[in-house]
Protein backbone atom coordinates (compact mmCIF):
# COMPACT_ATOMS: atom_id res chain seq x y z
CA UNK A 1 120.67 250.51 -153.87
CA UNK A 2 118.11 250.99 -156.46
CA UNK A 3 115.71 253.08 -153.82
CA UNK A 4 118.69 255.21 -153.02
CA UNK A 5 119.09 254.03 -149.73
CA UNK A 6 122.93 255.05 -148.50
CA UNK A 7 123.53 252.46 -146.33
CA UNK A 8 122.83 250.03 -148.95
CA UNK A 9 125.09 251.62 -151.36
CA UNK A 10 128.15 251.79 -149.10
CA UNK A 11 127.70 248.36 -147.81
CA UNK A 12 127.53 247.29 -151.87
CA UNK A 13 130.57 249.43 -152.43
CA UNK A 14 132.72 247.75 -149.52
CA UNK A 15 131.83 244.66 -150.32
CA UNK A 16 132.73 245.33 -154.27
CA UNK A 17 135.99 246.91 -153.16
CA UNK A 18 137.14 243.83 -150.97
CA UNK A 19 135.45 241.13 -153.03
CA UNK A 20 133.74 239.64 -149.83
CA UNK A 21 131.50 237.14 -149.85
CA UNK A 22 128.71 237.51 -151.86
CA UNK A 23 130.01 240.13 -154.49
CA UNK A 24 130.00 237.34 -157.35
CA UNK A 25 125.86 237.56 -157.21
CA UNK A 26 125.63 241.66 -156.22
CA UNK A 27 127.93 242.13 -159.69
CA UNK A 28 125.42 239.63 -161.47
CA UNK A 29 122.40 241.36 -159.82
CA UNK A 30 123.42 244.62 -161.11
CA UNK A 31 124.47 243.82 -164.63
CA UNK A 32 120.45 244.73 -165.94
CA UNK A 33 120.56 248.26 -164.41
CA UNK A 34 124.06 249.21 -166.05
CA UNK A 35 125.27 251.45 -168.57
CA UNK A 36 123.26 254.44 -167.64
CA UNK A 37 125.45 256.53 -165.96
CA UNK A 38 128.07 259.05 -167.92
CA UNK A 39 132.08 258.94 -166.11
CA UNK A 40 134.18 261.52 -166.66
CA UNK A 41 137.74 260.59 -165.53
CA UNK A 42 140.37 263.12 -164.06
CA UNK A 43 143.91 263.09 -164.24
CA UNK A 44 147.12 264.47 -163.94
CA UNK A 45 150.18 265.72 -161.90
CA UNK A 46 149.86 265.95 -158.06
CA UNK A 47 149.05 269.78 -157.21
CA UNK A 48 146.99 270.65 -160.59
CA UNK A 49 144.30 271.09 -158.15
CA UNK A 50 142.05 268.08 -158.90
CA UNK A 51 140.50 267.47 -156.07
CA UNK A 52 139.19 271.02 -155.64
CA UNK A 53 138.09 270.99 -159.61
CA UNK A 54 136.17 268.38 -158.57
CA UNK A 55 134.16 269.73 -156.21
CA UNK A 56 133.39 272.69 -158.38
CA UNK A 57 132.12 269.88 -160.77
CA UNK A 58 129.95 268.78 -158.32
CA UNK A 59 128.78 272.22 -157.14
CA UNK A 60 127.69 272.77 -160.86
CA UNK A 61 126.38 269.76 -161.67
CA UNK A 62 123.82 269.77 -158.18
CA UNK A 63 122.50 273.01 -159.60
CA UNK A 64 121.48 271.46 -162.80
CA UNK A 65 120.17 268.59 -160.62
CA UNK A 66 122.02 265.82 -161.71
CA UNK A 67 122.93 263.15 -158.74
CA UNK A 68 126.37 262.93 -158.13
CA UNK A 69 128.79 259.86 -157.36
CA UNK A 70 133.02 260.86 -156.70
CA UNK A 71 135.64 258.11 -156.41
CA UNK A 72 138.64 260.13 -155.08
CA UNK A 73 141.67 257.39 -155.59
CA UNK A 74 144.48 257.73 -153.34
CA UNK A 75 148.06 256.51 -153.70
CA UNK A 76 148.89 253.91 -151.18
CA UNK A 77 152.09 253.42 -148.96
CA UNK A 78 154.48 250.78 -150.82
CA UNK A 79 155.29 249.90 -147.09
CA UNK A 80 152.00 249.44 -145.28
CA UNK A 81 149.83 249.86 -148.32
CA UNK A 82 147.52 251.97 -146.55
CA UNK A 83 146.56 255.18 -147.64
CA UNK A 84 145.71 258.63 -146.08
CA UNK A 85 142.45 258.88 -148.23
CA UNK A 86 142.63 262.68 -148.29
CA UNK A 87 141.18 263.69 -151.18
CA UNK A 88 137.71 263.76 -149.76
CA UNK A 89 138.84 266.52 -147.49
CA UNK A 90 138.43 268.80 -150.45
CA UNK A 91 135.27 267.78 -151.69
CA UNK A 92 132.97 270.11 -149.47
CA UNK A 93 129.99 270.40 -151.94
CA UNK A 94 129.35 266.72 -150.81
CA UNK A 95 128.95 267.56 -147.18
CA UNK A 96 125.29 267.04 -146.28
CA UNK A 97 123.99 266.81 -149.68
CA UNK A 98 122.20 263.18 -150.15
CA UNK A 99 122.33 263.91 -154.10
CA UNK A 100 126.21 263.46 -153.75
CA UNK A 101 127.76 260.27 -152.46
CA UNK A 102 131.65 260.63 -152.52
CA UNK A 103 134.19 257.39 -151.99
CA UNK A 104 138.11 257.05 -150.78
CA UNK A 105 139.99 254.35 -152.67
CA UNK A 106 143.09 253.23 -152.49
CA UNK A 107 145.32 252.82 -155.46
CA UNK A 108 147.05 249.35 -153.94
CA UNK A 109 149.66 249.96 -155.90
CA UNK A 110 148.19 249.82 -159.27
CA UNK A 111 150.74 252.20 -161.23
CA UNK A 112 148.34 253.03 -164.17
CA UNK A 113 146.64 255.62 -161.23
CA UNK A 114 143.70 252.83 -160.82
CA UNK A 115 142.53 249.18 -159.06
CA UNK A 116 140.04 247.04 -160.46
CA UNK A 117 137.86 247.96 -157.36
CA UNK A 118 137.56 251.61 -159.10
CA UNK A 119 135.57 249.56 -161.89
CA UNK A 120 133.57 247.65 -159.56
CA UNK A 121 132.62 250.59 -157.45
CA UNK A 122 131.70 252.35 -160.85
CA UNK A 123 128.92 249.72 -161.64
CA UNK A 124 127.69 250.23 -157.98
CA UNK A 125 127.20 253.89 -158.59
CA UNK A 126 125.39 253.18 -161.82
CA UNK A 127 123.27 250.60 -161.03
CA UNK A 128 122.57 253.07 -157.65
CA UNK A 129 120.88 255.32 -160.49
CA UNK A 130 123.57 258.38 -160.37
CA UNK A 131 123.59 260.23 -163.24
CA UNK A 132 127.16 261.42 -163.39
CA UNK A 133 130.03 259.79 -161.82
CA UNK A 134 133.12 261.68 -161.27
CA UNK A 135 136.54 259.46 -161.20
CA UNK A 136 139.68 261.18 -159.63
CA UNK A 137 143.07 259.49 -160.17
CA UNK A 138 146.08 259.20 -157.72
CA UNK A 139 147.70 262.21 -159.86
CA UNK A 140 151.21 260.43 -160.61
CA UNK A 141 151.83 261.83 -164.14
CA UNK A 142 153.47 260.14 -166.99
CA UNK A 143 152.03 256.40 -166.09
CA UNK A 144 148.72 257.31 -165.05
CA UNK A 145 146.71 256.65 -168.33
CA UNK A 146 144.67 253.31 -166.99
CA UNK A 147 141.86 256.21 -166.56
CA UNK A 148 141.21 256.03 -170.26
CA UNK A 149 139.99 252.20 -170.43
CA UNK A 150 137.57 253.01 -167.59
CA UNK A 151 136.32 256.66 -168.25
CA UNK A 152 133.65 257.83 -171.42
CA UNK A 153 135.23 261.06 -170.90
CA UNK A 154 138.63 262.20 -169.76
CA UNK A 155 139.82 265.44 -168.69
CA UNK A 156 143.74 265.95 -168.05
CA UNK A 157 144.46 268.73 -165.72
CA UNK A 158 147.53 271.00 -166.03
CA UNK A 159 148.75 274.15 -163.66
CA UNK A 160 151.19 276.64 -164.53
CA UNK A 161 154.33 276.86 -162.47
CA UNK A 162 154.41 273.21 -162.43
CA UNK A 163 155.76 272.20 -165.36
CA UNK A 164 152.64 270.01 -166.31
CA UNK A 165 153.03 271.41 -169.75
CA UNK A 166 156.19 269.79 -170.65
CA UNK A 167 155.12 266.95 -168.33
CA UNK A 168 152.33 266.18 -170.93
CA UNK A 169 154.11 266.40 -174.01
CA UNK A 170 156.38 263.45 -173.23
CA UNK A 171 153.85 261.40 -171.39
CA UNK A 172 150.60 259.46 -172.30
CA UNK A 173 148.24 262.07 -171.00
CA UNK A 174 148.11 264.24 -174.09
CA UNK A 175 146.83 261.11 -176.38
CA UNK A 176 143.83 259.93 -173.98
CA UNK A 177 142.76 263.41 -173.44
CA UNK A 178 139.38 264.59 -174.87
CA UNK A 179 139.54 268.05 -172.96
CA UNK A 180 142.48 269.68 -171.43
CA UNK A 181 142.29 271.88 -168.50
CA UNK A 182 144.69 274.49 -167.40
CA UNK A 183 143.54 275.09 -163.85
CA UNK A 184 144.51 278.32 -161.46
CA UNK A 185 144.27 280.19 -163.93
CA UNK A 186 144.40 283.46 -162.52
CA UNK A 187 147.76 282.69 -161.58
CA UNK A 188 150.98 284.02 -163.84
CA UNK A 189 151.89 281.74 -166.90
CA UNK A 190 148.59 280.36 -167.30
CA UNK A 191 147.74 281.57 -170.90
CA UNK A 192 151.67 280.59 -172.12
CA UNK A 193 150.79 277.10 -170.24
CA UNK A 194 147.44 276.85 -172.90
CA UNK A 195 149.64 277.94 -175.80
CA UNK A 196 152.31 275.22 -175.53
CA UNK A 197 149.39 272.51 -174.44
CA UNK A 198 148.03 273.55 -177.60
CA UNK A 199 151.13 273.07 -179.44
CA UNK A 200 152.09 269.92 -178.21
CA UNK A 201 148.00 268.87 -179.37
CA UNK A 202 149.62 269.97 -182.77
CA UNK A 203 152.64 267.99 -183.25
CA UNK A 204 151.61 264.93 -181.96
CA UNK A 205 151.39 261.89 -184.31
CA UNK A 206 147.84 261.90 -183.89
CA UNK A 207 147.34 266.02 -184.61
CA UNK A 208 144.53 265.87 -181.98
CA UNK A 209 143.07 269.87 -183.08
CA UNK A 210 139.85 268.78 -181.84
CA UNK A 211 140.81 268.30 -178.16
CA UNK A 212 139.33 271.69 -176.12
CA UNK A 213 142.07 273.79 -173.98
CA UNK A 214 140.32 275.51 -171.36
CA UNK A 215 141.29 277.49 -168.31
CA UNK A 216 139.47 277.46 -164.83
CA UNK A 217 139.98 278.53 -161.56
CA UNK A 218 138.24 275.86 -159.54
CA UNK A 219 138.53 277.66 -156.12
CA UNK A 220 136.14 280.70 -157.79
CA UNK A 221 134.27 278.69 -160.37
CA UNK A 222 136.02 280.60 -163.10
CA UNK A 223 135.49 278.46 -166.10
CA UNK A 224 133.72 275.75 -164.44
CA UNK A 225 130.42 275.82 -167.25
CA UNK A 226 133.06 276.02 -169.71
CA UNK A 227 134.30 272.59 -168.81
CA UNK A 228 131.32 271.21 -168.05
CA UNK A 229 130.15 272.04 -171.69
CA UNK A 230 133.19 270.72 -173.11
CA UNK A 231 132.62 267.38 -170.87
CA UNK A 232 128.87 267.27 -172.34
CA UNK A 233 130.09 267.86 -175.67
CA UNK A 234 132.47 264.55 -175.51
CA UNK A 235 130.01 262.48 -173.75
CA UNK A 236 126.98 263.18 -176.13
CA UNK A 237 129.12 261.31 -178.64
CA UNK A 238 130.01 259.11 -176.31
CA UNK A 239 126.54 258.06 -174.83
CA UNK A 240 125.08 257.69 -178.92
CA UNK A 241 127.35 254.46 -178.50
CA UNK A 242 124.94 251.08 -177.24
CA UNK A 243 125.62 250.94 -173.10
CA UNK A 244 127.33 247.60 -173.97
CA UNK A 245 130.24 249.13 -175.88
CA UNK A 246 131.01 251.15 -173.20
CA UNK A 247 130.65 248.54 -170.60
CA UNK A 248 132.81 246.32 -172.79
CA UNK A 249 136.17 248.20 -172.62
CA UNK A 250 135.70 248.38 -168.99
CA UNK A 251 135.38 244.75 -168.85
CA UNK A 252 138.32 244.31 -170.83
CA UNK A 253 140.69 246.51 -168.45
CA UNK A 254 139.42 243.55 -165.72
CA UNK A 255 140.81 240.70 -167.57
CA UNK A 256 143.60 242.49 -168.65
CA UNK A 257 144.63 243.53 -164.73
CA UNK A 258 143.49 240.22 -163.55
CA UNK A 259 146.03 238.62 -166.19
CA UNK A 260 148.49 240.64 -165.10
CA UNK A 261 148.41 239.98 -161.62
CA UNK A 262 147.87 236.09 -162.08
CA UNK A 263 151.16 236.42 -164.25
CA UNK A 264 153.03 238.12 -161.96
CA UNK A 265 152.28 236.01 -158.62
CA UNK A 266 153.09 233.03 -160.71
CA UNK A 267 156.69 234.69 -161.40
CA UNK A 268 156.76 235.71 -157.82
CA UNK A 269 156.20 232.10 -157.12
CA UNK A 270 158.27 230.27 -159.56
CA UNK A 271 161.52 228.46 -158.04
CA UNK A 272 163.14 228.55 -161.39
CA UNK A 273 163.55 232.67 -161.39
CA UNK A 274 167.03 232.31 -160.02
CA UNK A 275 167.79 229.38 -162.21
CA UNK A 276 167.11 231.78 -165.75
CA UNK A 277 168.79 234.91 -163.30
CA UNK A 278 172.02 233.21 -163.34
CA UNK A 279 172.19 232.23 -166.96
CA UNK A 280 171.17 235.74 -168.31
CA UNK A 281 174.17 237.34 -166.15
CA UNK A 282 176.13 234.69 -167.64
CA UNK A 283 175.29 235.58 -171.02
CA UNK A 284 173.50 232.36 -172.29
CA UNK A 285 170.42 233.46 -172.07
CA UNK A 286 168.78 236.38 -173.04
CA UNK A 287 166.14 238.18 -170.85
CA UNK A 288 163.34 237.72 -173.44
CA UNK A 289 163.58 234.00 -173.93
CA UNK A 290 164.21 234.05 -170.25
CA UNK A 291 160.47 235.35 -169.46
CA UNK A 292 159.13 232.72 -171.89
CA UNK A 293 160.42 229.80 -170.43
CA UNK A 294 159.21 231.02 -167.27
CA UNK A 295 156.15 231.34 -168.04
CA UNK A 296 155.61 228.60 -169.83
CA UNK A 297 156.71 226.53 -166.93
């Protein structure tokens, strides 16, 4: 991985994104060559064009020579929990370029846009020496916001005609942003879509003036340096911060999903959910002190 040897990376990265035997040590291996890499995150509502925004990104970024790494999160089936892993399709700057090294993930469900294996296959990519990593989420709107505990930088991306705008303003999107993006922008709308992004910036509770409102058209590369300056901009401030502090809100999302999920299969497994079910549709207990009892046992 540290040579730069492919196979080696994607044989890390599967084995990081399944947890199979023998990704305890590879995580503990890696932990002296982390924190090096900068990861810009990108969300927001399905057809904003992310994908292809992306791989103008990546375009621009190989001319400056940086080494690129993509995670391209898909959302899975809540049937099969498979996934089509499309996203990829988009991404043809990557094709035959060994300075790019792009990789499907599944969501599994995760509704904050993310898995934990996003964050594992982030420290692979780092301690692989990329320079930039490049972190696309599912694109499910209003909940998709787990982007901001794993990204130094994250760009929300809007469209006109979509209604992203609105979208935005009563969603989480708007407070983890540190640049807005209103892509297809040659299309109609697309300045009136940057006006009211910029008005909802205003009248927020956290009056966030500061946050850059740009406009691109990914499919030309209209607008691309813009964003890419913008992106720099956030991430110089960003990077002045020890690799550790970074590293440690990362860590944090872990425990906090791994809580999660150890609290939920225990409630999934608990014989006594029907038991505090009955008395809160009787009335004699309320759904709070309900969840309490359960989980103290």
């Amino acid at each position: 991985m540290r040579a730069g040897e492919r196979g080696a990376i994607a044989s890390a990265v599967t084995k990081l994104e399944a947890l199979r035997q023998g990704a305890p040590e590879l995580l503990q291996a890696m932990q002296p060559h982390l924190g090096h890499a900068l990861v810009a995150g990108f969300t927001g509502p399905p057809g904003a064009g992310k994908s292809t925004l992306v791989n103008a990104l990546i375009r621009h970024l190989r001319s400056l020579g940086k080494t690129v790494a993509v995670i391209a999160v898909d959302p899975s089936s809540p049937v099969s929990g498979g996934a089509i892993l499309g996203d990829r399709i988009r991404m043809t700057a990557a094709l035959d370029d060994d300075g790019v090294f792009v990789r499907s993930l599944a969501s599994r469900g995760y509704l904050g846009g993310l898995s934990p294996a996003a964050v594992r296959i982030i420290d692979a990519f780092d301690a692989s020496g990329f320079d930039v990593i490049l972190l696309e989420t599912v694109g499910t709107g209003q909940n998709e916001i787990d982007v901001a505990e794993v990204a130094d930088v994250r760009v929300v991306i809007a469209a006109p005609g979509l209604g992203d705008d609105i979208q935005a303003m009563k969603s989480g999107l708007l407070e983890i942003a540190d640049v807005l993006v209103v892509n297809k922008g040659d299309r109609d709308g697309a300045e009136q879509t940057m006006h009211q992004l910029k008005g909802a910036l205003s009248i927020r509770a956290l009056r966030r003036h500061d946050v850059p409102v740009l406009k691109t058209t990914a499919t030309t590369g209209a607008g691309i340096e813009d964003l890419m300056n913008a992106v720099s901009a956030v991430s110089a401030r960003v990077t002045a911060l020890p690799p550790v502090e970074r590293r440690r809100r990362r860590a944090r999302y872990l425990i906090s999903r791994a809580a999660a999920d150890l609290v939920a299969a225990r409630i999934k497994e608990s014989n006594a959910l029907d038991h505090f079910a009955d008395q809160v549709l009787a009335g004699t207990l309320a759904p709070d002190e309900a969840a309490k009892r359960l989980l103290q046992g």
